[in-house]
PDB file of N, CA and C in Angstrom:
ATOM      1  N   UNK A   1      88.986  87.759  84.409  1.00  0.00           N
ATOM      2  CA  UNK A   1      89.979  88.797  84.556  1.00  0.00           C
ATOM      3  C   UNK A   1      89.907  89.334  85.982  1.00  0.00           C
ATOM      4  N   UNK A   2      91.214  89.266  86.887  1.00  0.00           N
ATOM      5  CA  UNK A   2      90.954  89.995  87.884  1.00  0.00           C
ATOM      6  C   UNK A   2      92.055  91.563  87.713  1.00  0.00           C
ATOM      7  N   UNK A   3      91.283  92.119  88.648  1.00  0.00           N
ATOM      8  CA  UNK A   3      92.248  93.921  88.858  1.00  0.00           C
ATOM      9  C   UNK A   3      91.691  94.181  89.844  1.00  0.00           C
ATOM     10  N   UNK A   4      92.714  94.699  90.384  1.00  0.00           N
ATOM     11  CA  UNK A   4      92.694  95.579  91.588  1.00  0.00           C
ATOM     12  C   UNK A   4      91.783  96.595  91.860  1.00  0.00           C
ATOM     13  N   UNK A   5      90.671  96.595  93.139  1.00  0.00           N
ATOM     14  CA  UNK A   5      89.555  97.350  93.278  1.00  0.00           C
ATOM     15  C   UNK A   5      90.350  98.466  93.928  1.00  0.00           C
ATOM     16  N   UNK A   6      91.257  98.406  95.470  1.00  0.00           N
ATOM     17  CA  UNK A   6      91.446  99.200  96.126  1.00  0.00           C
ATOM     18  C   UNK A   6      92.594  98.543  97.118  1.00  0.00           C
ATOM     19  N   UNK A   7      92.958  99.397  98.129  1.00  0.00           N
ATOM     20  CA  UNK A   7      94.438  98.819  98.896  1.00  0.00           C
ATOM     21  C   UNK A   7      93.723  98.998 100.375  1.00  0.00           C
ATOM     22  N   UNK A   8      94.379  98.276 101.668  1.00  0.00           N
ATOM     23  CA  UNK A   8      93.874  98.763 102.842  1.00  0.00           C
ATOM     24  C   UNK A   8      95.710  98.318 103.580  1.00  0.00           C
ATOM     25  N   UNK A   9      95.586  99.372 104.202  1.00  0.00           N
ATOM     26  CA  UNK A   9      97.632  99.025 105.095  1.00  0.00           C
ATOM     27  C   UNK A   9      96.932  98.867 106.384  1.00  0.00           C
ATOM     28  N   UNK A  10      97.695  97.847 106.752  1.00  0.00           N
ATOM     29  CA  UNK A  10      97.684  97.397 107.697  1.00  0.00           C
ATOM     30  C   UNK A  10      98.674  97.376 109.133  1.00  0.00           C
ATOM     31  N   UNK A  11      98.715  97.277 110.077  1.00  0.00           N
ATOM     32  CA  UNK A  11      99.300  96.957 110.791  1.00  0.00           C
ATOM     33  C   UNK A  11      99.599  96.226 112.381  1.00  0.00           C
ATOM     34  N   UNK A  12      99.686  95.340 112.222  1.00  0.00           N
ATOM     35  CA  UNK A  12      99.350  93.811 113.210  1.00  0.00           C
ATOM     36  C   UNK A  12     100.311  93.845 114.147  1.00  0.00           C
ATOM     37  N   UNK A  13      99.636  94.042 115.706  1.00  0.00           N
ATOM     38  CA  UNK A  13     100.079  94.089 117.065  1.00  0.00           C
ATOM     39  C   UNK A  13      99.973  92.697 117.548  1.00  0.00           C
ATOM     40  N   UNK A  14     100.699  91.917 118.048  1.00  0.00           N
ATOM     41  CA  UNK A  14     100.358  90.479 118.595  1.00  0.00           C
ATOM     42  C   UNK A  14     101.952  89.633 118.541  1.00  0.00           C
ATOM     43  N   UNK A  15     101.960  88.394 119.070  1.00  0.00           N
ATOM     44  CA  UNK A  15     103.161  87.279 118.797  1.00  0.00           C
ATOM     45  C   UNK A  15     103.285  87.260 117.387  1.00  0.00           C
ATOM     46  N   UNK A  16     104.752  87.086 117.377  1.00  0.00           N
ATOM     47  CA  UNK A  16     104.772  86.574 115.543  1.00  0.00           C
ATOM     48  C   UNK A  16     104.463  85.848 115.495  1.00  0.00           C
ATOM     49  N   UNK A  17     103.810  84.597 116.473  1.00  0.00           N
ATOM     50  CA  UNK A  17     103.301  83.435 115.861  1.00  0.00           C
ATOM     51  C   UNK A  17     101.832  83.514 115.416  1.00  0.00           C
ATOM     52  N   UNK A  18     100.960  84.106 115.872  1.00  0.00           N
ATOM     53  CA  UNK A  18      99.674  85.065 115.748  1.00  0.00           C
ATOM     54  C   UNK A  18      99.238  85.600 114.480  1.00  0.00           C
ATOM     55  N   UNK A  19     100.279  86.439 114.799  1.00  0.00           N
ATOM     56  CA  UNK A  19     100.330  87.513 113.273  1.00  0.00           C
ATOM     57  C   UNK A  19     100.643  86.555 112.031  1.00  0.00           C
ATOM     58  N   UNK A  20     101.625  85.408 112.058  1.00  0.00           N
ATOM     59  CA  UNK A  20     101.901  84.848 111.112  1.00  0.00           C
ATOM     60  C   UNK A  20     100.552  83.838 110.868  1.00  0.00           C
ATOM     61  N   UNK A  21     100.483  83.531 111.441  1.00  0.00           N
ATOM     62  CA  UNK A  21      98.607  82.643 111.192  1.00  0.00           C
ATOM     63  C   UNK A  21      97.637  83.735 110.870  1.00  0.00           C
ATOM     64  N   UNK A  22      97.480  84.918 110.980  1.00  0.00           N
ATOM     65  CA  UNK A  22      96.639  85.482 110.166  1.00  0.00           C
ATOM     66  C   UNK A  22      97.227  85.958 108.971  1.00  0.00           C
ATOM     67  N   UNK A  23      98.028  86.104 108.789  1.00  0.00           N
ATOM     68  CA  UNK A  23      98.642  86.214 107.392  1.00  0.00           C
ATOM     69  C   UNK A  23      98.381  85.601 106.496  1.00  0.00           C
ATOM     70  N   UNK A  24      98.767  84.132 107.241  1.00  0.00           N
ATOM     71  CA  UNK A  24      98.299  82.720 105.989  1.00  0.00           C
ATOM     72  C   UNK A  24      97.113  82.877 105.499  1.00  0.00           C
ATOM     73  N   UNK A  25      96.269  82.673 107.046  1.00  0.00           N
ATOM     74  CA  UNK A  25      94.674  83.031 106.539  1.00  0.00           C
ATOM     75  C   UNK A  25      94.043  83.485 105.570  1.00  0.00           C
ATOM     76  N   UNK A  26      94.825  84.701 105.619  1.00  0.00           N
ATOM     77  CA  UNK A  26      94.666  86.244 104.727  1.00  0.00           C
ATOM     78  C   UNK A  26      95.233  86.003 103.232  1.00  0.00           C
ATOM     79  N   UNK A  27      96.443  85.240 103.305  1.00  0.00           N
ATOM     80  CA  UNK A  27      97.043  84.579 102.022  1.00  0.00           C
ATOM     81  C   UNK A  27      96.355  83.658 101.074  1.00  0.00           C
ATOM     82  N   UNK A  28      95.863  82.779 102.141  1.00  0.00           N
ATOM     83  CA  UNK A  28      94.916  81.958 101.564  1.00  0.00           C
ATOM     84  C   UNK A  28      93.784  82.427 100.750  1.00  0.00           C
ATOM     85  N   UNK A  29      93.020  83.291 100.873  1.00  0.00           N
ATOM     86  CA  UNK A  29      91.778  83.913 100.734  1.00  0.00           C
ATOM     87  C   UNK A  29      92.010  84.379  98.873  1.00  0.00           C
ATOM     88  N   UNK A  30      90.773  84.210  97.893  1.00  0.00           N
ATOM     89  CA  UNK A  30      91.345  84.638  96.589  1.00  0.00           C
ATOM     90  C   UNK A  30      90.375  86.050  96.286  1.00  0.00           C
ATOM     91  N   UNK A  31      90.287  86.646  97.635  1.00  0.00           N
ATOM     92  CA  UNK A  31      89.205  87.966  97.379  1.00  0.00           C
ATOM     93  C   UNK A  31      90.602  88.909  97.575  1.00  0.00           C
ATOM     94  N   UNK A  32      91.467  88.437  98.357  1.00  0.00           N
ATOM     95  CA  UNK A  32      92.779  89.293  98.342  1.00  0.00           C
ATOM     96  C   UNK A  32      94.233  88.797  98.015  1.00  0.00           C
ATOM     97  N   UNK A  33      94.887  90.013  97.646  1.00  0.00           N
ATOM     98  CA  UNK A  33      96.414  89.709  97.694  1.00  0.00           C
ATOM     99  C   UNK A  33      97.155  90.660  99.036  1.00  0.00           C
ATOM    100  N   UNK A  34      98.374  89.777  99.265  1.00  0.00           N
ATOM    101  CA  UNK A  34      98.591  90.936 100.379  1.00  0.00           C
ATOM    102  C   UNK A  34     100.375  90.873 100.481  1.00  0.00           C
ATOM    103  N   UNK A  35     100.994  91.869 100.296  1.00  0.00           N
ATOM    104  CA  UNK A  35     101.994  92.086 100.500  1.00  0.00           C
ATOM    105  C   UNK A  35     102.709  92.244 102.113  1.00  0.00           C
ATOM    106  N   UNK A  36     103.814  91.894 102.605  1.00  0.00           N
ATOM    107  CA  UNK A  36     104.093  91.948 103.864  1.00  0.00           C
ATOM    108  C   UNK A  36     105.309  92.571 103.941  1.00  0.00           C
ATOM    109  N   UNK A  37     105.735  93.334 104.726  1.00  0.00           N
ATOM    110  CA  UNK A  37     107.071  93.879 105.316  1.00  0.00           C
ATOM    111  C   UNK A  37     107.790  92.851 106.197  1.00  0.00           C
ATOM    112  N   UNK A  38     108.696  92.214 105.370  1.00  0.00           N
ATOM    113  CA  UNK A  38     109.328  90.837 105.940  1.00  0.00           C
ATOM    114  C   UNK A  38     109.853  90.725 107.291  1.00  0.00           C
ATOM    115  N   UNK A  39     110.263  92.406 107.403  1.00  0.00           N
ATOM    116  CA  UNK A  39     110.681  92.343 109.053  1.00  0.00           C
ATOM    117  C   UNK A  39     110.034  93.076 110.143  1.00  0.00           C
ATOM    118  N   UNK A  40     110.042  92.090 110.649  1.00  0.00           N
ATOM    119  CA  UNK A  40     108.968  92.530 112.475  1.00  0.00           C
ATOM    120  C   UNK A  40     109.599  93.363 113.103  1.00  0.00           C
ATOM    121  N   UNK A  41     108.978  94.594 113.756  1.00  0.00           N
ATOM    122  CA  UNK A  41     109.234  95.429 114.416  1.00  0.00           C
ATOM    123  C   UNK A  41     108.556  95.231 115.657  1.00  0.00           C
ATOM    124  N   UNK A  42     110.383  95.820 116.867  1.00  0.00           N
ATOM    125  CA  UNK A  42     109.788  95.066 118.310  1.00  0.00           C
ATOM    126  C   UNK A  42     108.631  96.180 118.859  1.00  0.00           C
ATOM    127  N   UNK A  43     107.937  95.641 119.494  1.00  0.00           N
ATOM    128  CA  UNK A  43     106.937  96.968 120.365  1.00  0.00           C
ATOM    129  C   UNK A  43     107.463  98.095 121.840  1.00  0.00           C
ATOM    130  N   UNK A  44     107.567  99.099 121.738  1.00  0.00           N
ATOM    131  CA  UNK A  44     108.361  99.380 122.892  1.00  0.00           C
ATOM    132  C   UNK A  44     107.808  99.135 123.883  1.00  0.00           C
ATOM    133  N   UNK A  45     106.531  98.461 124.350  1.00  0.00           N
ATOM    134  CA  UNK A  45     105.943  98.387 125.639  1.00  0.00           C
ATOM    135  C   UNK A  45     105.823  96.598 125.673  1.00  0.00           C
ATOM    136  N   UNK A  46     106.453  95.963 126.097  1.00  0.00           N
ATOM    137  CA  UNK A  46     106.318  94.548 126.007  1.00  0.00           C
ATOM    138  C   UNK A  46     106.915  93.786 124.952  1.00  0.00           C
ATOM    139  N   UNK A  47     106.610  92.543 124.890  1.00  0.00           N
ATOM    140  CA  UNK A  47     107.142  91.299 124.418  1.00  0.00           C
ATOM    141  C   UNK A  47     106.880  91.286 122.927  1.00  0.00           C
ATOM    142  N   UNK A  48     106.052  91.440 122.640  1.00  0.00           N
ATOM    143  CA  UNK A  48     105.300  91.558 121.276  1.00  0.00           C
ATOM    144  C   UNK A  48     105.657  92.625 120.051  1.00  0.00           C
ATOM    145  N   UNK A  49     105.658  92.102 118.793  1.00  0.00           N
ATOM    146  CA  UNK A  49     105.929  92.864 117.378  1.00  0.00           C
ATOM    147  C   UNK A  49     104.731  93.325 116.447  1.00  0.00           C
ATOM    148  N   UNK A  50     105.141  94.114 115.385  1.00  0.00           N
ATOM    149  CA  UNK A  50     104.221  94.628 115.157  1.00  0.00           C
ATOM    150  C   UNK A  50     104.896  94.506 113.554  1.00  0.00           C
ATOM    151  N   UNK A  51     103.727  94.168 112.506  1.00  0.00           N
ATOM    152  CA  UNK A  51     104.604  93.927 111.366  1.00  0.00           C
ATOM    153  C   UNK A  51     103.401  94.956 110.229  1.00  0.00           C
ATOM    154  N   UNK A  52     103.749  95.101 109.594  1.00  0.00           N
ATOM    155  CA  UNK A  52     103.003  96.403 108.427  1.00  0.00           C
ATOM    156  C   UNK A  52     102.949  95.365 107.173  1.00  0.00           C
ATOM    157  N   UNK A  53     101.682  95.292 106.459  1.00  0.00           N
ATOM    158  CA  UNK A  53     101.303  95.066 105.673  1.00  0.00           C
ATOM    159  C   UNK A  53     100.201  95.698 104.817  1.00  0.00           C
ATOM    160  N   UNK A  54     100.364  95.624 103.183  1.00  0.00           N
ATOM    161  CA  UNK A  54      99.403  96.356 102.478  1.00  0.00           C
ATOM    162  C   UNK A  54      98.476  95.347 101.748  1.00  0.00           C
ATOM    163  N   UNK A  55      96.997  94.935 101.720  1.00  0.00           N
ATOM    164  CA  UNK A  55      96.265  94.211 101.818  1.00  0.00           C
ATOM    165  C   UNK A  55      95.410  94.855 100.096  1.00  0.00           C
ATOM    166  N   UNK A  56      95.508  94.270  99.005  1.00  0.00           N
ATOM    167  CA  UNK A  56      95.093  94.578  98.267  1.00  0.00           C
ATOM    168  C   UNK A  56      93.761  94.208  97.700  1.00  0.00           C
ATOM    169  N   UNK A  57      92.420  94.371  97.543  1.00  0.00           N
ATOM    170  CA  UNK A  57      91.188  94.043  97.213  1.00  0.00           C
ATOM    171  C   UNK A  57      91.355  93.949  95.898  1.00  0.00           C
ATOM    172  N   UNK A  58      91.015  92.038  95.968  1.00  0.00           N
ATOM    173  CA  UNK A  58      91.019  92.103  94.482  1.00  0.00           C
ATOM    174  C   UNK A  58      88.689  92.200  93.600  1.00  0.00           C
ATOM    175  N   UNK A  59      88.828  92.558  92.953  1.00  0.00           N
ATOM    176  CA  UNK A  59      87.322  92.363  91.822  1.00  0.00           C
ATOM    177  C   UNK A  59      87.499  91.135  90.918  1.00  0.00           C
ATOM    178  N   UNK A  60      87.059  90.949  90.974  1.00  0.00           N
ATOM    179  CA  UNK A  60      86.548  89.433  90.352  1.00  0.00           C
ATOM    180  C   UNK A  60      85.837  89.858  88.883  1.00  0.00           C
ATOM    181  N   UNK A  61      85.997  90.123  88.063  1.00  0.00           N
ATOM    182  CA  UNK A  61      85.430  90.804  86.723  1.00  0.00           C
ATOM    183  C   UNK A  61      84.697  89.218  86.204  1.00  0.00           C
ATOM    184  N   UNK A  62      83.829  89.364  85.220  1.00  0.00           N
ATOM    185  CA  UNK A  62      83.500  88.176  83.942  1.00  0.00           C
ATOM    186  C   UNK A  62      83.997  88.618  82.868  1.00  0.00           C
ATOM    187  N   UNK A  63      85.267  87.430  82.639  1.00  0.00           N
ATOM    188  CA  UNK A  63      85.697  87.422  81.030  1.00  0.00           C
ATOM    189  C   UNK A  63      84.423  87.902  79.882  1.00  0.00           C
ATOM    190  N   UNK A  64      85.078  88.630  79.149  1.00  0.00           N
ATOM    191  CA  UNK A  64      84.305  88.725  77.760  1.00  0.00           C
ATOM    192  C   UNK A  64      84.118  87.671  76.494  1.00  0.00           C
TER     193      UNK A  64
END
């Protein structure tokens, strides 16, 4: 059985190509789930976006 321990929000400064490879990363992983805000927001100082995500900790329980 898994459930939700706790939440951590996030928010990722870098290239979308960057940010999108740690995402996967982060996707990949079965200690978390992680929700994303589909659209990138530009940065007002330079080239680069910034995208908000909420990163959920999952617990790993033993079935009964």
């Amino acid at each position: 059985m898994t459930v939700l321990k706790g939440s951590v929000h996030l928010r990722l400064s870098g290239t979308l190509g960057d940010i999108t490879k740690v995402l996967a990363d982060l996707s990949a992983s079965r200690a978390f789930r992680i929700e994303v805000n589909e659209r990138p927001h530009a940065n007002r100082h330079g080239f680069d976006v910034h995208v908000y995500a909420e990163l959920f900790v999952l617990d790993q329980e033993m079935p009964r």
